[in-house]
Protein backbone atom coordinates (compact mmCIF):
# COMPACT_ATOMS: atom_id res chain seq x y z
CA UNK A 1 107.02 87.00 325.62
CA UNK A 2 109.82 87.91 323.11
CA UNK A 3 112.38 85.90 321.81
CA UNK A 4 115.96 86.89 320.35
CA UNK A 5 115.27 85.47 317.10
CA UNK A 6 111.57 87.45 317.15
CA UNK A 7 111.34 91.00 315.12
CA UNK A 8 108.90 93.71 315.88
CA UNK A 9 107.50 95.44 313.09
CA UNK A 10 106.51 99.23 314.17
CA UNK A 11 104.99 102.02 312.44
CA UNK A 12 106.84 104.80 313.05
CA UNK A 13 110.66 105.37 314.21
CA UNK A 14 109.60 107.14 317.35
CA UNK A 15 107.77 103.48 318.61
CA UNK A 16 111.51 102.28 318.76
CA UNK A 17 112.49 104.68 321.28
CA UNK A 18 109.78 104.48 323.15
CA UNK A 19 110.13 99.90 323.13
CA UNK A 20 114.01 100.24 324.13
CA UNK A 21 113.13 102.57 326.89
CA UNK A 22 110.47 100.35 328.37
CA UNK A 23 110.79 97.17 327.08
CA UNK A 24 113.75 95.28 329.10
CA UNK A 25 114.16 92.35 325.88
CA UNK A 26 116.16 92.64 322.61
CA UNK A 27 114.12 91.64 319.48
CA UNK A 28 114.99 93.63 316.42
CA UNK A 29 113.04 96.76 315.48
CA UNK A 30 111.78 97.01 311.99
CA UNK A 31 109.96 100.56 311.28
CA UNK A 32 107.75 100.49 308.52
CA UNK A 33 109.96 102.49 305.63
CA UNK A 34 108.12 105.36 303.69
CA UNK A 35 106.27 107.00 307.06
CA UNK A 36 103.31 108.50 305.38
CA UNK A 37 103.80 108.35 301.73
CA UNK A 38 104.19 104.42 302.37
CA UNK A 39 103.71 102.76 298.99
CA UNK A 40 102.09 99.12 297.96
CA UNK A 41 105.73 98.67 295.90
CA UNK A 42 107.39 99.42 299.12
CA UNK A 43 106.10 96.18 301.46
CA UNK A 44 107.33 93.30 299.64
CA UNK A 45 110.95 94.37 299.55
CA UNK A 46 110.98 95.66 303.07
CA UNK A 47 108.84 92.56 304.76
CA UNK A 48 110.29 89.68 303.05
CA UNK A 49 113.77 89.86 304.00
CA UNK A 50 112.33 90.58 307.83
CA UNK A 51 110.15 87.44 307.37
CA UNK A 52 113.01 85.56 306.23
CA UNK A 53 115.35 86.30 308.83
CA UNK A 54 113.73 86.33 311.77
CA UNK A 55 111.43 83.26 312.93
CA UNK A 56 108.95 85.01 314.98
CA UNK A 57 107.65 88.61 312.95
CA UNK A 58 105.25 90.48 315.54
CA UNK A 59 103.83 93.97 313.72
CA UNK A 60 102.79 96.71 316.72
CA UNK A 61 99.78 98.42 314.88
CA UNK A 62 98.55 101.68 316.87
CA UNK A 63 98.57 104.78 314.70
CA UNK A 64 97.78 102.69 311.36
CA UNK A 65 95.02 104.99 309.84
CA UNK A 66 98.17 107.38 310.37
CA UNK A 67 100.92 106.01 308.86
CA UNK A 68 99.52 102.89 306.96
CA UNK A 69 95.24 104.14 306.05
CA UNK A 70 95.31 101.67 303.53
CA UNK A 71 96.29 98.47 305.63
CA UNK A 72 98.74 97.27 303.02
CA UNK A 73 101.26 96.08 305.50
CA UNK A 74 98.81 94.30 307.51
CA UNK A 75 97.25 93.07 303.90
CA UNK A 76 101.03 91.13 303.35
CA UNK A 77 101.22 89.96 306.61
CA UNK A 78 97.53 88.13 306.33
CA UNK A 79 98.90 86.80 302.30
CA UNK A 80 102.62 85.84 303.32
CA UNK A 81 102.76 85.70 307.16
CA UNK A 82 100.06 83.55 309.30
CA UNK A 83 98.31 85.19 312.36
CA UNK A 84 99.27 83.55 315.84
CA UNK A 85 96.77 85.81 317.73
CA UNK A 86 95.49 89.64 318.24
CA UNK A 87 95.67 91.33 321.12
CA UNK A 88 95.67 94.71 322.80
C-alpha cells in the first residue's frame, strides 16, 4: 500500500510508535507540530516542505476534534494537496 517515497502525516507523536510497531513498511512519519495549541500560521511551513519532498502525502486523521478541532490541516490538504480517496 505504501511506498518509500510516500509520507504519513499523523496527529500526534504517540501514532508513530504505535505505525513502526505494527506497520512492517518505511514511509516517513510527519506528526502534526503544535499538538493542541496547533496554529493556522503553523500548516503552511510544516506541510509544504512534506508535500514537496515526498510524492505520495497520506494524513492518518483519528483524534482530529482532539488535536486539530478546527480542520485546518485537512483545510490545506483539500487547497494545496488533491484527494486520491477516503477510507477507514
Amino acid at each position: 500500500m505504501f511506498q518509500e517515497s510516500d509520507a504519513l502525516i499523523l496527529e500526534t507523536p504517540s501514532q508513530v510508535e504505535v505505525l513502526r510497531r505494527y506497520y512492517l513498511g518505511h514511509p516517513a512519519m510527519y506528526p502534526i507540530p503544535g499538538g493542541n495549541s496547533l496554529e493556522r500560521e503553523m500548516i503552511p511551513q510544516a506541510l509544504q516542505p512534506i508535500m514537496t519532498d515526498h510524492k505520495r502525502v497520506i494524513p492518518v486523521f483519528g483524534h482530529r476534534d482532539e488535536v486539530d478541532p478546527q480542520h485546518l490541516v485537512r483545510q490545506w490538504l483539500n487547497v494545496y494537496g488533491h484527494r486520491a480517496w477516503d477510507a477507514w
